[in-house]
PDB file of N, CA and C in Angstrom:
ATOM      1  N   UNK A   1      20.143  -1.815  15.355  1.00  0.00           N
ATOM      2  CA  UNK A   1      19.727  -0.774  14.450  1.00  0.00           C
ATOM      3  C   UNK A   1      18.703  -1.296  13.446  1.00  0.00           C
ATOM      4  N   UNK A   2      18.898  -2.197  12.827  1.00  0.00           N
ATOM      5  CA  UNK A   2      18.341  -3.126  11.949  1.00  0.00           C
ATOM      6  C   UNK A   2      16.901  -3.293  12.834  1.00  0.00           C
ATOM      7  N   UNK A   3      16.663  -3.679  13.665  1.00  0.00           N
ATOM      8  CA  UNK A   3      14.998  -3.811  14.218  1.00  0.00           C
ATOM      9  C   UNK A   3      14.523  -2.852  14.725  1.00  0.00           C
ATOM     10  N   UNK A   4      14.948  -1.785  15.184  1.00  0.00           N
ATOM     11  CA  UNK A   4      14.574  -0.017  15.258  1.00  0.00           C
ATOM     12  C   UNK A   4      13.721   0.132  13.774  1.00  0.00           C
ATOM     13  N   UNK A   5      14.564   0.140  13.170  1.00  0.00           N
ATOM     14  CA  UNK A   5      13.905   0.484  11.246  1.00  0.00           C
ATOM     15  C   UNK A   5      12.785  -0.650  11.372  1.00  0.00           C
ATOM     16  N   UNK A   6      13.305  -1.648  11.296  1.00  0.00           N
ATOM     17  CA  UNK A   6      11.615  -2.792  10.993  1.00  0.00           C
ATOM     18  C   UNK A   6      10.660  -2.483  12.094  1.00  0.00           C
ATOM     19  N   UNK A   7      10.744  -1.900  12.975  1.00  0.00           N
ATOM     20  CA  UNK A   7       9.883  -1.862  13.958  1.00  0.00           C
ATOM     21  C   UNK A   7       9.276  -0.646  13.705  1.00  0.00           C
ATOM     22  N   UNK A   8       9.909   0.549  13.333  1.00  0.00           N
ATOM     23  CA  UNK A   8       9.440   1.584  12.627  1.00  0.00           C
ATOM     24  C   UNK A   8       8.335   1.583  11.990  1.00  0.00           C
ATOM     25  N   UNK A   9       8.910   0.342  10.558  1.00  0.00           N
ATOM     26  CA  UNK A   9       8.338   0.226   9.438  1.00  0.00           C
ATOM     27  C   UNK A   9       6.688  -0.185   9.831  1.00  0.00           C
ATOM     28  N   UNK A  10       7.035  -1.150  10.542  1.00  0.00           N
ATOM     29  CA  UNK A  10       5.791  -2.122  10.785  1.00  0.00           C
ATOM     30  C   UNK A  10       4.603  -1.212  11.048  1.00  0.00           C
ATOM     31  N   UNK A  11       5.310  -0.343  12.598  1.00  0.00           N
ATOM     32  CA  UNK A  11       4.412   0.303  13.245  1.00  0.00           C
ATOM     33  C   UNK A  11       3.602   1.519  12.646  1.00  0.00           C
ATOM     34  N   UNK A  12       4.574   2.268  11.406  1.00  0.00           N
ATOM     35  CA  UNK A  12       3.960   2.995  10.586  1.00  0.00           C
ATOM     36  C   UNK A  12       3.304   2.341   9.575  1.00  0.00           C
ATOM     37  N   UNK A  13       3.415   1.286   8.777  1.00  0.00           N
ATOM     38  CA  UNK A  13       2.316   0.604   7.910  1.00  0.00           C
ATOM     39  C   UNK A  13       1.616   0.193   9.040  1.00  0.00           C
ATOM     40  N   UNK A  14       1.652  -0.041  10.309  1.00  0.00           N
ATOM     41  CA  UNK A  14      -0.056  -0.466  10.941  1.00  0.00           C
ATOM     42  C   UNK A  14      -0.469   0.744  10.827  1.00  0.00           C
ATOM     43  N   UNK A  15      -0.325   1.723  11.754  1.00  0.00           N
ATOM     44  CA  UNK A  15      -0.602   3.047  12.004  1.00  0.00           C
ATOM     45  C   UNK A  15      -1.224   3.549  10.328  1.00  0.00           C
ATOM     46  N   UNK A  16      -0.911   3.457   9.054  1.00  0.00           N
ATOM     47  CA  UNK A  16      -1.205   4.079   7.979  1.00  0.00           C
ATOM     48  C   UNK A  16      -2.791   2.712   7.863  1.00  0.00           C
ATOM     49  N   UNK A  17      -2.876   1.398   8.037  1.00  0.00           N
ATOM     50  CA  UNK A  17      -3.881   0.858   7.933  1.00  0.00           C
ATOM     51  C   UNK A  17      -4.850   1.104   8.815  1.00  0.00           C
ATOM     52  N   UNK A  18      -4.353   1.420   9.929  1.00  0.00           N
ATOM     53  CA  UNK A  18      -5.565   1.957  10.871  1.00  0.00           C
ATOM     54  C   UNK A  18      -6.230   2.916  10.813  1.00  0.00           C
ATOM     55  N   UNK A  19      -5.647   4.328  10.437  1.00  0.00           N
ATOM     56  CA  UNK A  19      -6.202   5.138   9.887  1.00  0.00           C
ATOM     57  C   UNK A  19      -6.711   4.896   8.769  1.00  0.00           C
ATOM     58  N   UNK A  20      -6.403   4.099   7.913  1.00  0.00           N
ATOM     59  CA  UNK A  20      -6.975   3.670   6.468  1.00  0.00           C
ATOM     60  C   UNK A  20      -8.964   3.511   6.584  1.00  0.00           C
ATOM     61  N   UNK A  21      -8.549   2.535   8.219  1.00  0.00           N
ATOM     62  CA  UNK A  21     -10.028   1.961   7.896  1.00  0.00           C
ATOM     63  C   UNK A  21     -10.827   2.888   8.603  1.00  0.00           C
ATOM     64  N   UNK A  22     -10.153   3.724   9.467  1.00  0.00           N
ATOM     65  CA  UNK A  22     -11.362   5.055  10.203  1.00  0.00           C
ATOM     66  C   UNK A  22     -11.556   5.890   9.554  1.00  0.00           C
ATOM     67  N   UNK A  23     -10.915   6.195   8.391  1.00  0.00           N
ATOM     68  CA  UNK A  23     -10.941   7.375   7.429  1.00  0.00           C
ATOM     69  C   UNK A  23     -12.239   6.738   6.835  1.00  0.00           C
ATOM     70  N   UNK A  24     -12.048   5.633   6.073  1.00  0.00           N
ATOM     71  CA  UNK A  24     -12.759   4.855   4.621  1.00  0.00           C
ATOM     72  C   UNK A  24     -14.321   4.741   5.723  1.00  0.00           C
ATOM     73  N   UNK A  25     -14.453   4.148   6.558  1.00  0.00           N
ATOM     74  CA  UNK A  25     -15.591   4.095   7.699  1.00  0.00           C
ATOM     75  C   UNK A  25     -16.295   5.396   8.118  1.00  0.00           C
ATOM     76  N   UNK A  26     -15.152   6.241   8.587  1.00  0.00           N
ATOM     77  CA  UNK A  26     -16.232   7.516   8.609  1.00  0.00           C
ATOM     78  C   UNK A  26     -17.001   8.187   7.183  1.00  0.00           C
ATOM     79  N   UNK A  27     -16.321   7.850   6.535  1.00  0.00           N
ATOM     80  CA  UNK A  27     -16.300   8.506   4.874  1.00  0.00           C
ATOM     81  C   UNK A  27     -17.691   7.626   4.534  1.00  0.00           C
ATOM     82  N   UNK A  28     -17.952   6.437   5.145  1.00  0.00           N
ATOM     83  CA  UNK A  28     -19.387   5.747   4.447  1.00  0.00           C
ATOM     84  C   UNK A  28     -18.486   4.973   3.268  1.00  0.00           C
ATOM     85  N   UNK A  29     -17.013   4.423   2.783  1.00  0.00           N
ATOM     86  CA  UNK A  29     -16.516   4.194   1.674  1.00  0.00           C
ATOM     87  C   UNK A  29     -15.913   3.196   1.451  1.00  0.00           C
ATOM     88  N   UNK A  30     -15.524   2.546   2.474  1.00  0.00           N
ATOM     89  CA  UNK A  30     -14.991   1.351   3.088  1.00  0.00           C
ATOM     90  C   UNK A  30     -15.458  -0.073   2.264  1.00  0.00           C
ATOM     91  N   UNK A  31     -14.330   0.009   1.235  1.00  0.00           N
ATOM     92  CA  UNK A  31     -14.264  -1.104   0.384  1.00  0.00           C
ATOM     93  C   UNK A  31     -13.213  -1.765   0.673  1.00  0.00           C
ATOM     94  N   UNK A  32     -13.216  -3.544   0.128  1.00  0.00           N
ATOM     95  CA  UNK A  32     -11.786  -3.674   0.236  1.00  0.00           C
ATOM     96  C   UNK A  32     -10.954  -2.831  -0.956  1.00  0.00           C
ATOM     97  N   UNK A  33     -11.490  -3.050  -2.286  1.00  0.00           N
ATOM     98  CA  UNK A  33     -10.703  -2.197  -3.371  1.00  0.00           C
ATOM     99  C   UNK A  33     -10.008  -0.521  -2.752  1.00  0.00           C
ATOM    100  N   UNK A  34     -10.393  -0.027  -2.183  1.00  0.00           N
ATOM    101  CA  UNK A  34     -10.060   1.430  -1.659  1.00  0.00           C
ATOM    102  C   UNK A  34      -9.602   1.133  -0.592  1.00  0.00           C
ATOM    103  N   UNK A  35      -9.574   0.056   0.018  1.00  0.00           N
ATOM    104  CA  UNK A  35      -8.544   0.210   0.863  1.00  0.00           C
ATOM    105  C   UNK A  35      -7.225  -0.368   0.540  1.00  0.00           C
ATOM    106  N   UNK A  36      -7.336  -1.530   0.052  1.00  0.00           N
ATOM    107  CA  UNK A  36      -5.742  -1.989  -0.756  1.00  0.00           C
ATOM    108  C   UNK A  36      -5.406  -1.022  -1.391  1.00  0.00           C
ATOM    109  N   UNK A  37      -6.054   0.215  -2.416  1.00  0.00           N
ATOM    110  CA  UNK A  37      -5.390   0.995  -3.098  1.00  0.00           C
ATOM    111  C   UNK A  37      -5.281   2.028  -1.870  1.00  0.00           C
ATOM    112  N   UNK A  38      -5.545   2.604  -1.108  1.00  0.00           N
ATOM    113  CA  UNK A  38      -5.181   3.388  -0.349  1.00  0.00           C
ATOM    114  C   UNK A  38      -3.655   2.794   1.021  1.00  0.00           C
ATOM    115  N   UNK A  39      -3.867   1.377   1.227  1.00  0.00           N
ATOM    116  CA  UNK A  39      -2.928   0.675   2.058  1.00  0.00           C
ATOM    117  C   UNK A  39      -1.794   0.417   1.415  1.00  0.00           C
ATOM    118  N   UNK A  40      -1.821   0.453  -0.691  1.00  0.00           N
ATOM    119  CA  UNK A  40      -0.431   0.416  -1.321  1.00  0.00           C
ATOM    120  C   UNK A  40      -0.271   1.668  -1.378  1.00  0.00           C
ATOM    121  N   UNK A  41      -0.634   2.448  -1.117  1.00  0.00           N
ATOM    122  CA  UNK A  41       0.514   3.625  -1.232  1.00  0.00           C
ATOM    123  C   UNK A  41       0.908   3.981  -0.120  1.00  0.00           C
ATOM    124  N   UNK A  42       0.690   3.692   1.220  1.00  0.00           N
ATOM    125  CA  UNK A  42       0.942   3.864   2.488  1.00  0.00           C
ATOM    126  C   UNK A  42       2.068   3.269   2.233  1.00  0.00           C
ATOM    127  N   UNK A  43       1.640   1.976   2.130  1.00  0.00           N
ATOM    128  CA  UNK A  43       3.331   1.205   1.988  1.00  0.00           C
ATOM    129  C   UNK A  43       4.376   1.485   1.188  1.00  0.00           C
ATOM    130  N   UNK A  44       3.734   1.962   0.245  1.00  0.00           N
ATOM    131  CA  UNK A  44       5.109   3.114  -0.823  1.00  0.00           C
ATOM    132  C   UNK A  44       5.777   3.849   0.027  1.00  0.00           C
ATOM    133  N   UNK A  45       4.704   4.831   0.766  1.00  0.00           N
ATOM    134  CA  UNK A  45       5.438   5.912   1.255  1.00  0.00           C
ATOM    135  C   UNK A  45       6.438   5.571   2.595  1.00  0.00           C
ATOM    136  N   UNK A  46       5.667   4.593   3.707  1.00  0.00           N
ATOM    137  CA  UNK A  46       6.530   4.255   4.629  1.00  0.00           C
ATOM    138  C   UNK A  46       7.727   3.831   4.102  1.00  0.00           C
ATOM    139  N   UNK A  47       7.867   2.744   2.910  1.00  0.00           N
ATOM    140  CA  UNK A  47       9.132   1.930   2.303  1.00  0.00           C
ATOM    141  C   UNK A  47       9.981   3.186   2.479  1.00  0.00           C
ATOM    142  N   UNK A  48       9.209   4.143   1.821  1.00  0.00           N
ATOM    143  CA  UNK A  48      10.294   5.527   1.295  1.00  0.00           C
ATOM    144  C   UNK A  48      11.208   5.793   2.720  1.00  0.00           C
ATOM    145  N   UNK A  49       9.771   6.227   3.616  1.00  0.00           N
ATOM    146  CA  UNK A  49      10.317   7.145   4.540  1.00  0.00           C
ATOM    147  C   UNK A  49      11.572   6.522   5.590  1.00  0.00           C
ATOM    148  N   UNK A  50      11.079   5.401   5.756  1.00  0.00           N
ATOM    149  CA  UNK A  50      11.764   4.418   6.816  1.00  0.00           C
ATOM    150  C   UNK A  50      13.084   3.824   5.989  1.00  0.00           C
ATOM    151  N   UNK A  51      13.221   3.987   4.617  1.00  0.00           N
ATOM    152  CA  UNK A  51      15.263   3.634   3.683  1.00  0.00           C
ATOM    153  C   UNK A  51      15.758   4.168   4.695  1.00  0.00           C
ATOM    154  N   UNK A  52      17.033   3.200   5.388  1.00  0.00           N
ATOM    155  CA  UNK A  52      18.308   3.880   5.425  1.00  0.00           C
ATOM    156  C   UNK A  52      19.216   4.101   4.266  1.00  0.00           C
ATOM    157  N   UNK A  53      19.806   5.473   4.576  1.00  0.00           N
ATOM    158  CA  UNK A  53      20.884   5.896   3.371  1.00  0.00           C
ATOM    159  C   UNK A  53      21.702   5.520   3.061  1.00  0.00           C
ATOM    160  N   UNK A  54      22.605   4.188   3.630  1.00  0.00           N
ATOM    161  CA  UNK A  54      23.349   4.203   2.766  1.00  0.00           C
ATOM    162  C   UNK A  54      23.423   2.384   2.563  1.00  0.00           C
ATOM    163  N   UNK A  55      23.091   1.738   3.225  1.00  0.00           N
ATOM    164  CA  UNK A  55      23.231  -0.177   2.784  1.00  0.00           C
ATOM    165  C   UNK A  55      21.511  -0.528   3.249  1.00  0.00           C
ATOM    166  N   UNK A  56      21.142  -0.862   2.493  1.00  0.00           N
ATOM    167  CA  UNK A  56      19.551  -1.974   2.380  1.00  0.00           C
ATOM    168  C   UNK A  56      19.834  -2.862   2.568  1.00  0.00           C
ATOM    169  N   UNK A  57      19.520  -3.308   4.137  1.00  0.00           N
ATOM    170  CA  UNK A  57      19.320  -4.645   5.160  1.00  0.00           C
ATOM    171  C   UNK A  57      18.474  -5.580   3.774  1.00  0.00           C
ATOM    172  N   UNK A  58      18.655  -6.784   3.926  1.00  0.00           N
ATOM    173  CA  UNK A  58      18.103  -7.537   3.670  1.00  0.00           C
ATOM    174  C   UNK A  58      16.607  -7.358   3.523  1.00  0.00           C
ATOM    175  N   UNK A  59      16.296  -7.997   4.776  1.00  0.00           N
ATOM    176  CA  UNK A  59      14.761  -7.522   4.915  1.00  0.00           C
ATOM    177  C   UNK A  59      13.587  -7.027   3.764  1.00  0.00           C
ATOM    178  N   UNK A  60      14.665  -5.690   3.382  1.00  0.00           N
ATOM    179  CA  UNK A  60      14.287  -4.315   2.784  1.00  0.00           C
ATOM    180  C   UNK A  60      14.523  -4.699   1.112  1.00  0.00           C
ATOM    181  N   UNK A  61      15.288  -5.732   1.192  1.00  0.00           N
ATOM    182  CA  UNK A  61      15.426  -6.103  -0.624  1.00  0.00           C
ATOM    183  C   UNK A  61      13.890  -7.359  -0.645  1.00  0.00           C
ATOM    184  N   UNK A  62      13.509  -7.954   0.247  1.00  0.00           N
ATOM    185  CA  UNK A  62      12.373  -8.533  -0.064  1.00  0.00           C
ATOM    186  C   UNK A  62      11.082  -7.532  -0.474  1.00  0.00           C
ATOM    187  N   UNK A  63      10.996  -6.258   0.411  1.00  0.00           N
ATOM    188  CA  UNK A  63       9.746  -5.866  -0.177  1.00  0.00           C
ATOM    189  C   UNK A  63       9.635  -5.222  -1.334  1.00  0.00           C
ATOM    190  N   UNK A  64      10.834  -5.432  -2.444  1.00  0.00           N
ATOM    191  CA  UNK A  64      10.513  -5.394  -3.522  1.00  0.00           C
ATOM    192  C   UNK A  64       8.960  -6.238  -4.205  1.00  0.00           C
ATOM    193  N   UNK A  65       9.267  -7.515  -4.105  1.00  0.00           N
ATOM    194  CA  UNK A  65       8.610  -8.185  -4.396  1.00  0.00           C
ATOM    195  C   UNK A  65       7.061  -8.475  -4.042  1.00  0.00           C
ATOM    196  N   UNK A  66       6.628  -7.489  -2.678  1.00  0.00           N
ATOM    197  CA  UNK A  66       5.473  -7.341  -2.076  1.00  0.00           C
ATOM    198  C   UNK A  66       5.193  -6.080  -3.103  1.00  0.00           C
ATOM    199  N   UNK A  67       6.290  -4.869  -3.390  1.00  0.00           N
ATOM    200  CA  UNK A  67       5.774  -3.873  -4.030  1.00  0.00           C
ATOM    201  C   UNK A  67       5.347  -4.402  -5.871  1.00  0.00           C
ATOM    202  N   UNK A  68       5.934  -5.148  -6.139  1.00  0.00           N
ATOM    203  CA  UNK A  68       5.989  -5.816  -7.155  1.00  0.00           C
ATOM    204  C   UNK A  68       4.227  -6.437  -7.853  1.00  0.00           C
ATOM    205  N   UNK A  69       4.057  -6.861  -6.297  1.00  0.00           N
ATOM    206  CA  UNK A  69       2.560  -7.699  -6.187  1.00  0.00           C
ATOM    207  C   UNK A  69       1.311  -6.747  -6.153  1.00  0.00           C
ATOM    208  N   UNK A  70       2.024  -6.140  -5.084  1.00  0.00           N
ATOM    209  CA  UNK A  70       0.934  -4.885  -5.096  1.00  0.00           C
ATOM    210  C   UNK A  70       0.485  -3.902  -6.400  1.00  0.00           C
ATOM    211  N   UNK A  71       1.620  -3.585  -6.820  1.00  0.00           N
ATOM    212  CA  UNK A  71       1.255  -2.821  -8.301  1.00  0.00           C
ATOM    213  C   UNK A  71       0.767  -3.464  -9.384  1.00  0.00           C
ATOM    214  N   UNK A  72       0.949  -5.088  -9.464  1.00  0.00           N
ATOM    215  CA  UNK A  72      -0.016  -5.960 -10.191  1.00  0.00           C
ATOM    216  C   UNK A  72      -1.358  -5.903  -9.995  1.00  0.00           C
ATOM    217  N   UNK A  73      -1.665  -6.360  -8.544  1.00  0.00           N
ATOM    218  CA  UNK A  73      -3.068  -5.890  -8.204  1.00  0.00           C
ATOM    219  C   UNK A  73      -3.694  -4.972  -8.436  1.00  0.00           C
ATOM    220  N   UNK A  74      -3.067  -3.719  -8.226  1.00  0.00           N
ATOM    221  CA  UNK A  74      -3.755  -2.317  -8.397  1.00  0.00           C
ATOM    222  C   UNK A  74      -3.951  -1.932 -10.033  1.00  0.00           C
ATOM    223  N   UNK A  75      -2.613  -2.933 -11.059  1.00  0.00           N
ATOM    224  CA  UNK A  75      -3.529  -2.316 -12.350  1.00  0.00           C
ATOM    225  C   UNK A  75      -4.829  -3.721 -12.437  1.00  0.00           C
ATOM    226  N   UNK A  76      -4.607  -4.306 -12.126  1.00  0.00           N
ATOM    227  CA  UNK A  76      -6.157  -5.493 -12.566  1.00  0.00           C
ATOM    228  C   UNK A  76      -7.413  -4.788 -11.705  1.00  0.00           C
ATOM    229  N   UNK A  77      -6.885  -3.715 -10.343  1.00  0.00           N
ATOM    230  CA  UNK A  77      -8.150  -2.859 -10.198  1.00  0.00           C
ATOM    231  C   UNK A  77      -8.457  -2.101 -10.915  1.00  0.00           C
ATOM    232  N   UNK A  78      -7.762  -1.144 -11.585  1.00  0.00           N
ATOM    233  CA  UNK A  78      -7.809  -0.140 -12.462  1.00  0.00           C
ATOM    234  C   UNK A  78      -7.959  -0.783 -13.866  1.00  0.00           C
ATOM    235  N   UNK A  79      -7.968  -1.860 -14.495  1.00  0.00           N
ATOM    236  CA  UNK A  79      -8.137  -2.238 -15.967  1.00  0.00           C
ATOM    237  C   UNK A  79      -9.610  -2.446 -15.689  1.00  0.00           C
ATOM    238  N   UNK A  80     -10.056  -3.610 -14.115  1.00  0.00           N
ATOM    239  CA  UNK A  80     -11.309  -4.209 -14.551  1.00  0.00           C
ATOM    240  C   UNK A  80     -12.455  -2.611 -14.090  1.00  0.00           C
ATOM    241  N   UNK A  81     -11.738  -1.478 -13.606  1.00  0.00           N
ATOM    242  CA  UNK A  81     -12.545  -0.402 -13.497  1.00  0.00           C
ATOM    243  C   UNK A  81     -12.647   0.226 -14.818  1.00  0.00           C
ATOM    244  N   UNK A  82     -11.654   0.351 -15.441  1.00  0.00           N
ATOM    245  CA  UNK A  82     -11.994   0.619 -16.566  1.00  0.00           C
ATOM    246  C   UNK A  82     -12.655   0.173 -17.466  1.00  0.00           C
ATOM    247  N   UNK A  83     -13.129  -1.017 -18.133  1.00  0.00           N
ATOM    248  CA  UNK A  83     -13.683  -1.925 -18.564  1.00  0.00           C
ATOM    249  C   UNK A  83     -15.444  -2.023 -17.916  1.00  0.00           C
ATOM    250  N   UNK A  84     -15.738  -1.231 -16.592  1.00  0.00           N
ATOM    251  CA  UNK A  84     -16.806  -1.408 -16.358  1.00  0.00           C
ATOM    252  C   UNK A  84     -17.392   0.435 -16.720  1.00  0.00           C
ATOM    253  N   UNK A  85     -16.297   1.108 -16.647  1.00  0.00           N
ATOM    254  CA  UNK A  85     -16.944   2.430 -17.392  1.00  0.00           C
ATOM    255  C   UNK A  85     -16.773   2.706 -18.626  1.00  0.00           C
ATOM    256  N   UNK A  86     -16.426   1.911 -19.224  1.00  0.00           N
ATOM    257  CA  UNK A  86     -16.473   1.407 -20.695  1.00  0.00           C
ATOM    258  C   UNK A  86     -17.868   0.250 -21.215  1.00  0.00           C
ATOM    259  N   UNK A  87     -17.850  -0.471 -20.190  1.00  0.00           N
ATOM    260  CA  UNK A  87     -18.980  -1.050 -21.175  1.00  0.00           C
ATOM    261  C   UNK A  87     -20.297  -0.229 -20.434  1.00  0.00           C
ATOM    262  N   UNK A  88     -20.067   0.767 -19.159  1.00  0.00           N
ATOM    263  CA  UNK A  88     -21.332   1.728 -19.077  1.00  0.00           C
ATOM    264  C   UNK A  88     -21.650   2.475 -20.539  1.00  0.00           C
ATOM    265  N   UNK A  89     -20.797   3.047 -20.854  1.00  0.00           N
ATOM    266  CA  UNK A  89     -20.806   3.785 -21.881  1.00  0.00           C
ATOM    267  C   UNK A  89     -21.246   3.541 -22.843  1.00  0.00           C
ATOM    268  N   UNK A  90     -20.983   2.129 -23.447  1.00  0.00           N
ATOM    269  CA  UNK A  90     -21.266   1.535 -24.752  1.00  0.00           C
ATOM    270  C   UNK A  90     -22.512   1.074 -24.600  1.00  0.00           C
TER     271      UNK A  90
END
C-alpha cells in the first residue's frame, strides 16, 4: 500500500513538472524562477491530494522538510522581487 501512494506521488509531481515546462515553453515564459514557483505548489497540492487519512508513512513526515525548503526559497524569490520593483520605483 505504502508504494502505490509513493508511486502515485512521484508520478503526479512528474506529471505536474512536465506540464510545468510545456505550459511555461508554449507561454514564451520559461524561467527557472516560474517554474520552481509553479513546481512548489504542484508539490503542495499532490502532498495534499496523495495524504492517506488516517497514519503518515514515514516517507510522508520527511517532506515536511522539502516543504519547509521550498517556502524559504519562494520568499527570497518574492523579497528579492520585491526589492527590484522597489528600487524601479525609487
Amino acid at each position: 500500500m505504502a508504494t502505490r501512494r509513493r508511486r502515485q506521488f512521484l508520478s503526479g509531481q512528474i506529471a505536474w513538472m512536465m506540464a510545468t515546462i510545456i505550459m511555461l515553453a508554449t507561454l514564451e515564459a520559461l524561467s527557472l524562477e516560474l517554474f520552481f514557483v509553479v513546481s512548489l505548489i504542484g508539490f503542495l497540492i499532490v502532498t495534499e491530494l496523495t495524504a492517506p487519512l488516517n497514519v503518515a508513512p514515514r516517507w510522508r513526515k520527511r517532506l515536511r522538510v522539502i516543504i519547509a525548503l521550498g517556502l524559504l526559497v519562494f520568499a527570497y524569490i518574492v523579497a528579492r522581487r520585491i526589492t527590484e520593483i522597489l528600487s524601479g520605483v525609487l
